[in-house]
Structure formats: C-alpha cells, structure tokens
Protein backbone atom coordinates (compact mmCIF):
# COMPACT_ATOMS: atom_id res chain seq x y z
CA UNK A 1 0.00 0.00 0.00
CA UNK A 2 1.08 3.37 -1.07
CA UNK A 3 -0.13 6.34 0.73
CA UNK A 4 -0.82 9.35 -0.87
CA UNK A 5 -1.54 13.27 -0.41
CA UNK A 6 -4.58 13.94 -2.42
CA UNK A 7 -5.85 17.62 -3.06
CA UNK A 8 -9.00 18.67 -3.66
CA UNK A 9 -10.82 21.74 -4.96
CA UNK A 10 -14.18 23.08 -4.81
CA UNK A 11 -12.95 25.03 -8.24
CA UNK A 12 -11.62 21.71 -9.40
CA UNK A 13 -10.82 19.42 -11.15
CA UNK A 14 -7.73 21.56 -12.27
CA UNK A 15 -4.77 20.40 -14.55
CA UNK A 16 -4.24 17.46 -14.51
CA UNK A 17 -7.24 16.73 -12.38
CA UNK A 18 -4.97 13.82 -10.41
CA UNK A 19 -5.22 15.40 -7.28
CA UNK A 20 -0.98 14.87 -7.23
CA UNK A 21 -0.88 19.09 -6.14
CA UNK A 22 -3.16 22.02 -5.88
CA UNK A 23 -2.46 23.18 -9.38
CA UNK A 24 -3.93 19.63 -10.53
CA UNK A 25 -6.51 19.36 -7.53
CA UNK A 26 -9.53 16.82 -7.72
CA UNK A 27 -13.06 17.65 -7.39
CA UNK A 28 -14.59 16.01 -4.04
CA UNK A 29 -16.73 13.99 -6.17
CA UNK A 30 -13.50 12.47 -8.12
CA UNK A 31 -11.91 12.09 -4.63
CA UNK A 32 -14.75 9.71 -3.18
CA UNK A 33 -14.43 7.64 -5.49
CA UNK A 34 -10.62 6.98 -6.75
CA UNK A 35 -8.71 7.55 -3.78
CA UNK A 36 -7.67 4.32 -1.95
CA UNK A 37 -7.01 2.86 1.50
CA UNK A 38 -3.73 5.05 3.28
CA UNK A 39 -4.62 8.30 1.38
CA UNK A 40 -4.69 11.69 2.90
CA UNK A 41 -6.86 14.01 1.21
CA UNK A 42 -6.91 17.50 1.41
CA UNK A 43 -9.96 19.91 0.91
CA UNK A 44 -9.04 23.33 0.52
CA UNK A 45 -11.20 25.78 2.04
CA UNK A 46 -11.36 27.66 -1.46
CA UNK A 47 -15.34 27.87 -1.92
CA UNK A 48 -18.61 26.03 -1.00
CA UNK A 49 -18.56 22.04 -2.02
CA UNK A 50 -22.53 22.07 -3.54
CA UNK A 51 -24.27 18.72 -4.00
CA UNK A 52 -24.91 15.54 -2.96
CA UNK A 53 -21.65 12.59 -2.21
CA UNK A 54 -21.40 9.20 -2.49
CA UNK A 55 -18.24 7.89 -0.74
CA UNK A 56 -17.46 5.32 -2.95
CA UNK A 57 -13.95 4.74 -1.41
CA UNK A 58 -13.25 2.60 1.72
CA UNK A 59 -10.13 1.25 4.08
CA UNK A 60 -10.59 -1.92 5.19
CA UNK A 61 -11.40 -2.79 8.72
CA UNK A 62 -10.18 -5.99 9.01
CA UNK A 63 -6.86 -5.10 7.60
CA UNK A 64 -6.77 -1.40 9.54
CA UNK A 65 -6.32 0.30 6.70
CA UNK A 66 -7.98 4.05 6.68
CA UNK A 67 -8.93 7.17 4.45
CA UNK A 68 -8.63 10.59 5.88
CA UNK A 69 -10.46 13.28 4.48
CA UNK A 70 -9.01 17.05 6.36
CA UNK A 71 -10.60 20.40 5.67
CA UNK A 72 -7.02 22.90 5.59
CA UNK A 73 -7.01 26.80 4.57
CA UNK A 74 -3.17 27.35 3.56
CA UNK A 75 -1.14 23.97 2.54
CA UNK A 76 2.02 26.62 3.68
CA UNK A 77 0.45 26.09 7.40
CA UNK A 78 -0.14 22.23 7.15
CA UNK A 79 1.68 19.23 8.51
CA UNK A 80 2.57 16.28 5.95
CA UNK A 81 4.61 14.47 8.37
CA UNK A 82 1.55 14.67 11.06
CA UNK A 83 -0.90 15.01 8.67
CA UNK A 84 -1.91 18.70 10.87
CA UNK A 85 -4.04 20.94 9.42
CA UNK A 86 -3.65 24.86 9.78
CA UNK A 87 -7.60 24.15 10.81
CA UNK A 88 -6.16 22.28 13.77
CA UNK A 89 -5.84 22.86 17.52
CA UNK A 90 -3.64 25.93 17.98
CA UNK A 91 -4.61 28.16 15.13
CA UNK A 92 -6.37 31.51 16.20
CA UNK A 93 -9.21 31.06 14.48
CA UNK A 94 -10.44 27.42 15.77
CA UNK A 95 -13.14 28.32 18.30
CA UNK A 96 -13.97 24.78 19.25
CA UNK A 97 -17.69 22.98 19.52
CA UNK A 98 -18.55 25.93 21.52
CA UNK A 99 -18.36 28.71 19.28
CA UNK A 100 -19.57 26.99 15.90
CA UNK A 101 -19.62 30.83 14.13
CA UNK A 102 -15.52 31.08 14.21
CA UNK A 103 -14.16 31.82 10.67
CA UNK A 104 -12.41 29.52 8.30
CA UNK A 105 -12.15 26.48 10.92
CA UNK A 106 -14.42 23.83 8.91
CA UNK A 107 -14.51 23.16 4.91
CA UNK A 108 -18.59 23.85 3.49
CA UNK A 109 -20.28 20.94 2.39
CA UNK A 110 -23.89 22.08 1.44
CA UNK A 111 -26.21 19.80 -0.47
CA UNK A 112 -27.60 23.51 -2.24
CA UNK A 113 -31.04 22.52 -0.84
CA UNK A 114 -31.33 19.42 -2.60
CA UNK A 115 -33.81 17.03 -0.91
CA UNK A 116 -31.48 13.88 -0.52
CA UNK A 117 -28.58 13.27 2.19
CA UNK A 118 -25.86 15.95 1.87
CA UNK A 119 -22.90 12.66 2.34
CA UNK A 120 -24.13 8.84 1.84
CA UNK A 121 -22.03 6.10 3.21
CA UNK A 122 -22.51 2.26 2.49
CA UNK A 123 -20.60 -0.02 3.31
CA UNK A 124 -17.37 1.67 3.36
CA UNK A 125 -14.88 1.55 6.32
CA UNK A 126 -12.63 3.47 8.40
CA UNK A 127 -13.41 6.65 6.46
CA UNK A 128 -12.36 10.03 8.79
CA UNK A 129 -13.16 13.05 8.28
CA UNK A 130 -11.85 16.38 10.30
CA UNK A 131 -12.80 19.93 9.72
CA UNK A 132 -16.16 19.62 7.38
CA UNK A 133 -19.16 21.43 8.05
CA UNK A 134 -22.06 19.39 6.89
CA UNK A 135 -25.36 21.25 6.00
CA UNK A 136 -28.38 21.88 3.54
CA UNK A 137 -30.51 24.31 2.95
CA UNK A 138 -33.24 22.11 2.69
CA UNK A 139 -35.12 20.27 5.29
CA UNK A 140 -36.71 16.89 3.48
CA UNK A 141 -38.06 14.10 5.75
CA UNK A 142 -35.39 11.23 6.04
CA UNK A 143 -33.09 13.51 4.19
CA UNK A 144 -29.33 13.98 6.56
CA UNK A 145 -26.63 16.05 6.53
CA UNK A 146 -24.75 12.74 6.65
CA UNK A 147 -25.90 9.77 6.69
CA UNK A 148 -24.27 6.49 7.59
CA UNK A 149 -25.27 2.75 6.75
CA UNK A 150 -23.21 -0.52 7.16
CA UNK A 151 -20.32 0.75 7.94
CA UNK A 152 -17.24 0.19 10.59
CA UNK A 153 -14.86 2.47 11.99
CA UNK A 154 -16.25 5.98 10.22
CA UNK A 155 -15.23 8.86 12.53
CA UNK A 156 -16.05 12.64 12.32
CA UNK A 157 -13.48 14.97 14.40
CA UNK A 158 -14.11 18.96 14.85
CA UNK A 159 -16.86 18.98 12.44
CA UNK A 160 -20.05 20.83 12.36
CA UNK A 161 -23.75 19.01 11.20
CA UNK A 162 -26.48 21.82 10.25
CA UNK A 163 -29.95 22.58 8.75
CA UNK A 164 -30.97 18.92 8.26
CA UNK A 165 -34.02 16.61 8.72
CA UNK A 166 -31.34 14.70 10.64
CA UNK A 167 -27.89 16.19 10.87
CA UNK A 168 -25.79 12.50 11.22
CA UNK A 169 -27.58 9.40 11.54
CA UNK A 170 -25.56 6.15 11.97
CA UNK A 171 -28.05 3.25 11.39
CA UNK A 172 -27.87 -0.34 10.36
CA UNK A 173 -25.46 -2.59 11.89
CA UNK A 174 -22.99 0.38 11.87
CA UNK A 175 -20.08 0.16 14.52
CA UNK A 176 -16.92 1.86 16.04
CA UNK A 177 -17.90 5.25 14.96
CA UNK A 178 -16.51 8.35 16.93
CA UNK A 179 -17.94 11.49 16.92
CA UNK A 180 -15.23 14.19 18.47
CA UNK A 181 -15.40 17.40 19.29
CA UNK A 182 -18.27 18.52 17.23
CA UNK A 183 -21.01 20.94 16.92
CA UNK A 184 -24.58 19.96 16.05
CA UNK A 185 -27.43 22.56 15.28
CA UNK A 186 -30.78 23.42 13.27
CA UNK A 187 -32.48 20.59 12.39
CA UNK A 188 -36.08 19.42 12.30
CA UNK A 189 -36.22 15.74 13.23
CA UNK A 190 -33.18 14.74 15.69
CA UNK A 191 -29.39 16.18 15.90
CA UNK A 192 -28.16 12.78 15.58
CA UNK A 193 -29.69 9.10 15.26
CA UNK A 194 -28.65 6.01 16.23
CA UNK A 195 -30.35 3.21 14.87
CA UNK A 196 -30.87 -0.59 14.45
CA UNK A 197 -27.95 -2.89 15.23
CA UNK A 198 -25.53 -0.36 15.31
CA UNK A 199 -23.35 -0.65 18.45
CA UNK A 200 -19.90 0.82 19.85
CA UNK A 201 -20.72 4.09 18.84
CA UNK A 202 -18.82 7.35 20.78
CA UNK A 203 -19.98 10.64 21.03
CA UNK A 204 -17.65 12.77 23.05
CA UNK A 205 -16.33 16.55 23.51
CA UNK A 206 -19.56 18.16 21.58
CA UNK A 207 -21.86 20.74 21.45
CA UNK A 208 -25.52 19.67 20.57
CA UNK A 209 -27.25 22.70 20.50
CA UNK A 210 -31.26 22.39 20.64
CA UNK A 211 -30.33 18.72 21.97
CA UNK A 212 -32.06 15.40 20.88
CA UNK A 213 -29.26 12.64 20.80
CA UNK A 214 -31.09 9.15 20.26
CA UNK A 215 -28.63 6.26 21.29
CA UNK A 216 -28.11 2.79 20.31
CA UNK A 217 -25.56 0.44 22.25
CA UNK A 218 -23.51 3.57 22.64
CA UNK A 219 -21.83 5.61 25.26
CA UNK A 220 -21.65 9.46 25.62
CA UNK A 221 -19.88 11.24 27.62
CA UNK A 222 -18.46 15.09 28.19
CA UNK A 223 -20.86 16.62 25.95
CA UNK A 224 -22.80 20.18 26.34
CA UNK A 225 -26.75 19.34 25.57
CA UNK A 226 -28.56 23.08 25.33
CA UNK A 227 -32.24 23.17 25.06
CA UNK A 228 -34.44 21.65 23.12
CA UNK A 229 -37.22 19.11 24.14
CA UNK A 230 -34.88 16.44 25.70
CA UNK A 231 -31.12 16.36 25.60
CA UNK A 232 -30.52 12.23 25.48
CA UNK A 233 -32.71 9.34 24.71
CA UNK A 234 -31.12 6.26 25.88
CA UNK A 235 -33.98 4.22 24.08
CA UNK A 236 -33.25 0.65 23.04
CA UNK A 237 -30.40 -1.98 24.60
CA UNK A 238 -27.31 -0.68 26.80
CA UNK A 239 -26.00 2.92 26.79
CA UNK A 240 -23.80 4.69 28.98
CA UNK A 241 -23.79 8.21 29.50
CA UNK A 242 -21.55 10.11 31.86
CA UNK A 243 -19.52 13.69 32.38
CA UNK A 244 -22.56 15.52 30.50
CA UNK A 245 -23.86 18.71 31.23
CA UNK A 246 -27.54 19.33 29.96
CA UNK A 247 -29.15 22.62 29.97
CA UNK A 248 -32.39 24.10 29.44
CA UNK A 249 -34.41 21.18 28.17
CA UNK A 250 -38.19 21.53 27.96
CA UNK A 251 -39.92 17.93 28.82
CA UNK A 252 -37.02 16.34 30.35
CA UNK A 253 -33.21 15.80 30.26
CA UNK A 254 -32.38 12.02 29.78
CA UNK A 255 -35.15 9.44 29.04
CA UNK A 256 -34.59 5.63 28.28
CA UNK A 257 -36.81 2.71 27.30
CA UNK A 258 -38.51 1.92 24.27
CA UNK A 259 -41.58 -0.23 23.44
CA UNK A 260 -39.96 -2.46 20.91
CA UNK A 261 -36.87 -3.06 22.20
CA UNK A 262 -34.88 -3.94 26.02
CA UNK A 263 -32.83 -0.73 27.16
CA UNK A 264 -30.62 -1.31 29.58
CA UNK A 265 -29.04 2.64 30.68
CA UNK A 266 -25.79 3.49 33.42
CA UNK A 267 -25.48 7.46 34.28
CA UNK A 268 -22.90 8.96 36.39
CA UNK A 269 -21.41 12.25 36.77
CA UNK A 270 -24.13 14.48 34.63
CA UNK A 271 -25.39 17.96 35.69
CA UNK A 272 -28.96 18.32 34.50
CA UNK A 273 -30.65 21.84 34.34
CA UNK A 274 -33.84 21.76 33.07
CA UNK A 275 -36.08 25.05 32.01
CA UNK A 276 -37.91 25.21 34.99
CA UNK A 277 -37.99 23.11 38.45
CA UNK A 278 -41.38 20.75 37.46
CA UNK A 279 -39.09 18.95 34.86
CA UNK A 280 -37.83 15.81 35.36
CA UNK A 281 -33.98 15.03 35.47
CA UNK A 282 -34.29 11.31 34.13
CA UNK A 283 -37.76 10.04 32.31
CA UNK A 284 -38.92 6.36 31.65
CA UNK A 285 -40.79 5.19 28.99
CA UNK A 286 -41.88 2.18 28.54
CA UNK A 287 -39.50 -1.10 28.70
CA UNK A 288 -36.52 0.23 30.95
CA UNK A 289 -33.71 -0.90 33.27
CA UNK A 290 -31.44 2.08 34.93
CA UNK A 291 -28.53 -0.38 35.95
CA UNK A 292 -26.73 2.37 37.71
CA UNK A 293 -27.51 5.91 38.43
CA UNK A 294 -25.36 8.29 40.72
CA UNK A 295 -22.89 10.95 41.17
CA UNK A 296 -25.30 13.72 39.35
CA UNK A 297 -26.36 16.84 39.70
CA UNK A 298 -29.60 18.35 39.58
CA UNK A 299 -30.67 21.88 39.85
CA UNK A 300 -32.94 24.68 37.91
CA UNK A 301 -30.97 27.66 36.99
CA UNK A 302 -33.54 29.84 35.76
CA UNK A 303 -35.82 29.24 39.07
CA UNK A 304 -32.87 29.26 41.02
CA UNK A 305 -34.39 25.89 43.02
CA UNK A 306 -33.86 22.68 43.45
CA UNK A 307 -36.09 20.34 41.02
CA UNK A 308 -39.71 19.27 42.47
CA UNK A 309 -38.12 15.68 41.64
CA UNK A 310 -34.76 16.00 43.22
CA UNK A 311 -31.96 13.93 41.43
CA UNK A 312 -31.81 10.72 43.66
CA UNK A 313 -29.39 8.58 42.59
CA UNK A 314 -26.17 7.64 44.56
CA UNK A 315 -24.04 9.83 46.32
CA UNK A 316 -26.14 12.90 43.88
CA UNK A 317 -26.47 16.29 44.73
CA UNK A 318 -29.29 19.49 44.15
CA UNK A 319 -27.12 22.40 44.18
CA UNK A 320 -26.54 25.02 41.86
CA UNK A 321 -23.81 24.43 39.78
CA UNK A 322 -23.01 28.04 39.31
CA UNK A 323 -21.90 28.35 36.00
CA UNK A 324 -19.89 31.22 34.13
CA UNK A 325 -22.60 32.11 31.74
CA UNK A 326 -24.84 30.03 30.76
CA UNK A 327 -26.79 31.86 28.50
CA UNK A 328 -23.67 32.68 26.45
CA UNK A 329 -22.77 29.04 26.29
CA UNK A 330 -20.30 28.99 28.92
CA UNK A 331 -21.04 26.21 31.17
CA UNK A 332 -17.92 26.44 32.99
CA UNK A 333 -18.59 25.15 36.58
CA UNK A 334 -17.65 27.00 39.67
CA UNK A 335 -19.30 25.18 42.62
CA UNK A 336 -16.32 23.76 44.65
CA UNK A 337 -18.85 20.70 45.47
CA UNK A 338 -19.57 19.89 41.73
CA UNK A 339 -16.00 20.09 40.48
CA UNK A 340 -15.16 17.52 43.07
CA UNK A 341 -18.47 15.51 43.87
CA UNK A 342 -17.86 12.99 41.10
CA UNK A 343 -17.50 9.58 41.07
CA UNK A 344 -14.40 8.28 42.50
CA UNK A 345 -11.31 6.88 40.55
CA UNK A 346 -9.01 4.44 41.16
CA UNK A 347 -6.84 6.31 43.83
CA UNK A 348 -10.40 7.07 45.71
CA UNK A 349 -10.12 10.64 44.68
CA UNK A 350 -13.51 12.25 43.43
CA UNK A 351 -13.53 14.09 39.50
CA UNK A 352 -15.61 16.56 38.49
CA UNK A 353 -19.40 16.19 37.63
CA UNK A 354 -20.89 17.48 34.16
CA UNK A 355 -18.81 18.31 31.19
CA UNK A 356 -15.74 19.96 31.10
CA UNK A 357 -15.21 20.78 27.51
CA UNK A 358 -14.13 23.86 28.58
CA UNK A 359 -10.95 22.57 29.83
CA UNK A 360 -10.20 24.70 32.59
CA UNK A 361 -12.76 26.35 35.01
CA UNK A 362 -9.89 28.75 37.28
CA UNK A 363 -7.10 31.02 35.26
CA UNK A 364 -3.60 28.80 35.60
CA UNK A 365 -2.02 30.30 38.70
CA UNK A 366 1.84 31.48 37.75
CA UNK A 367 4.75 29.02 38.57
CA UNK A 368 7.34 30.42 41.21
CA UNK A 369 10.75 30.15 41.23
CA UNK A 370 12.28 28.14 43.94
CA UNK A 371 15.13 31.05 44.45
CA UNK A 372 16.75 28.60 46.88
CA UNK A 373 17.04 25.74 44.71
CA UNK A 374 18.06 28.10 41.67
CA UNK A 375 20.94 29.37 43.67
CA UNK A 376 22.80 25.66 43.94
CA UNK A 377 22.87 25.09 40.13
CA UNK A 378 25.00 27.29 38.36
C-alpha cells in the first residue's frame, strides 16, 4: 500500500485533475471515489462544495487500513509528516464545539437545498473526516446532513452538522464510529440518530445545541446538551452516558426505554438543568432498566431551586452548579462541590461532575521560582 496526499478543490478538477498538487486538484466527487485505503486528502477551504456525495472509497477494517479526508485553509500552514491541518488545535481562528460561528475552521459541504442526504455512506470503512461542516438548505423528511449505513470504523473529528431533517444518523449494523469534538445545530427531526444494530458508537467533547441525541448500544460522555425538548434518549439496549452537562431542556433531560426493544441505561457524573424546576432530570418510557444511576447533579438555573423531583441517585447532589454564563454558552462550573463531587477513581479521589469541555474552570495560577534551589545550580 502506497499512501498518498490527495488535493481537492471546490474550483476543481484543475490540470491534470490527479489530485498529485493544488495546481492539478480533484473535485470532491473524483476524490470519493478513486482515492484508496492510506490516502490523505486534502480539501481546501477555497469555496462552497454544492451537491450531494457518495463515498465510494473505503479502508478496510479488518486489515486497519484508513482514508482521511481534512478540511485545511493554507497547505504553507499544514503538517505532511503529522498530517496537521492549519484548521487544527492551535490556530487563532479554531473556536472549538462551543463557538460553531468562528471563521475559516471547517470546509462547506452544502447539499444547495437538494432534498437527498448531503454525504451517503454504504458499506465503506474506516473513512475520517476532520474539519467539514455538513449542511443543507433544505429540510426533506429522512433527508441527513450525513448519513451512515453498514459501515465500521467511520469517525467525524471537529466537524459541524447543520440545517438537516437529521444532521448525522448512523443506522444499520454500523459500529466503532466516533464522533469528536463537534457541533450539532438546526435541524427538524433529531441532531443525531442512532439506529438498528448499530453498536460501539462514541460521542464525546460536543456541542448539541437544541439537543435530541437518540442512542443505540452507545456511550456518551463530556458533551454540552442546550435546550431543546430532551437532551438524550437512551432508548433501546445498553448505553452509557456520563460527564454531560444538559441545559435548558423543555420535557425532560435524559429518558430511556422503548416499546420495541430492552434498554438497559448506566449514568454517572451528569449535571442536569432543566427550564424550569417541574421537569424531570431522568424520564422512563416504557421497557426500561437504569442499571446504575449516581454521582449527578440536579438543579434549575432559571428558578434558582432545586427540582420538584430532586436527582436521587447515589451519592447525587441538588445544588446550583453556578456556571460562568450560561446563557452565552459557557457552562464552565464553579461550585467547589460539583467540580469535586464525582464519582471516585481508582486512587479514591472524586472528579468533576458534568462536562468539562471547557478545559479549565480557574485562570492557571503562575509558577514560582524556587530562588533557593536556583541558587545551587550554576
């Protein structure tokens, strides 16, 4: 296997059209299709990528072999070696999950309004993407931004899902998927779906604004859930879901159990913060098992009072969690007793409850010089 750096163009294909430089970039249509298992390929952030895509390309998981698709302004600011993008960690204009408006941090992929799925995937494996905002202007039943079917080992990393029916659905017997660090937002139906016989899927370090993540054999954990109706359904077999903060939810914050199917659900370490105090922290519907529930937090911001169904489960508290700013998105935590009420570790010592994809809630405190010490090595 030969690995390659592909480039592609949203004014391509140019040259050549080989994708072998930028002068002779690909269009992303060309790319799904010919490049092969080891490729890198690059998207240049040079325009809006209208339409709809089939990837037609695929690693293998049984032999670990992968496809990366990255989403890069300047190639001058890249990493070959690393494969780094200048849209990467580090750059001044990557806002993270929690600021989904920052400039020139994800590539456009807009379906123009077309009423299909924006990206289809069949049956194709280990395909990653990083640094793609999915979106349409158009918002057909069963139509998704992305939409994922058969399929092992896909993974989306610091990219944004908009203006969909469904923004990412994973469904059919689709496994080992990992969704990083991304934002999800505007939709009609659901943010994201996960659906029948699909298991091992990971949703960490996101933003789901306006909520709604439905869960399928999958675990979630240090996400930001804002608004909406409900943040998580846990509805059919086992889910875990820990280290979440949900905010401002309407009917309730986590539900599980379905009518069809067995759900089996383990929570720990989530701060819930409903609209208003009659809400319920976890709901039930139907067929439903809570194997474990503990370590939370519940409290109603907006009322400034503890729920009228207090969180209950192990070792859980009903204070307020006293965050930054919540209504600009900055659900930093400041309550001593919440950054260091969560569930113990190995060493017995307690974490912190609720998210912390804001990495750090205090400003770094400046390291001293030990003047002693300094004066013995000369």
């Amino acid at each position: 296997m030969i690995m390659a750096n592909i480039f592609v163009s949203s004014t391509g294909p140019k040259g050549t059209g080989n994708g072998i430089n930028e002068a002779n970039a690909m269009d992303l249509a060309n790319a799904l299709s010919l490049v092969t298992a080891g490729d890198y390929v690059w998207i240049k952030n040079d325009g809006v990528y209208y339409g709809n895509f089939v990837v037609g390309c695929s690693g293998s998981y049984n032999d670990n072999t992968h496809i990366y698709f990255i989403g890069y302004n300047n190639i001058e600011n890249c990493d070959f070696v690393n494969h780094i993008s200048d849209m990467d960690f580090g750059q001044p204009f990557w806002g993270g999950p929690s600021k989904p408006n920052s400039a020139n941090c994800w590539v456009n992929i807009n379906g123009n309004g077309a009423a299909d799925n924006v990206v289809y995937q069949y049956q194709k494996h280990n395909i990653h993407w990083r640094n793609i905002h999915f979106n349409n202007t158009s918002k057909t039943s069963g139509a998704s931004a992305y939409y994922v079917k058969y399929t092992y080992g896909t993974t989306f990393t610091k990219c944004k899902f908009t203006d969909s029916y469904i923004n990412l659905w994973i469904d059919l017997n689709s496994a080992s998927c990992v969704i990083n660090c991304c934002y999800f937002g505007n939709y009609t139906s659901v943010n994201m779906d996960i659906t029948t016989g699909s298991n091992l899927i990971f949703i960490i370090n996101s933003v789901f604004q306006g909520g709604q993540l439905r869960m399928f054999k999958s675990m979630c954990f240090n996400n930001i859930f804002i608004g909406g109706n409900y943040a998580v359904g846990a509805h059919a077999y086992q889910n875990i879901v820990f280290n979440n903060t949900m905010y401002d939810q309407t009917s309730y914050c986590l539900g599980y159990g379905h009518a069809s199917y067995v759900c089996h659900l383990m929570e720990y370490n989530n701060v819930f913060v409903p609209a208003s105090k009659s809400v319920p922290t976890i709901y039930k519907s139907s067929n439903g098992t809570m194997t474990f529930s503990g370590y939370g937090n519940a409290y109603c911001v907006r009322d400034n009072s503890i729920l009228d169904t207090p969180y209950v489960g192990l070792h859980g508290l009903n204070v307020n969690p006293q965050f930054v700013n919540a209504d600009g998105n900055d659900f930093r935590i400041l309550n001593p007793a919440i950054l260091r009420g969560g569930m113990p570790d190995y060493t017995g010592q307690r974490g912190q409850i609720g998210a912390g994809a804001q990495e750090y809630q205090f400003s770094k405190r400046s390291a001293t010089a030990n003047r002693a010490r300094l004066s013995v090595i000369k």
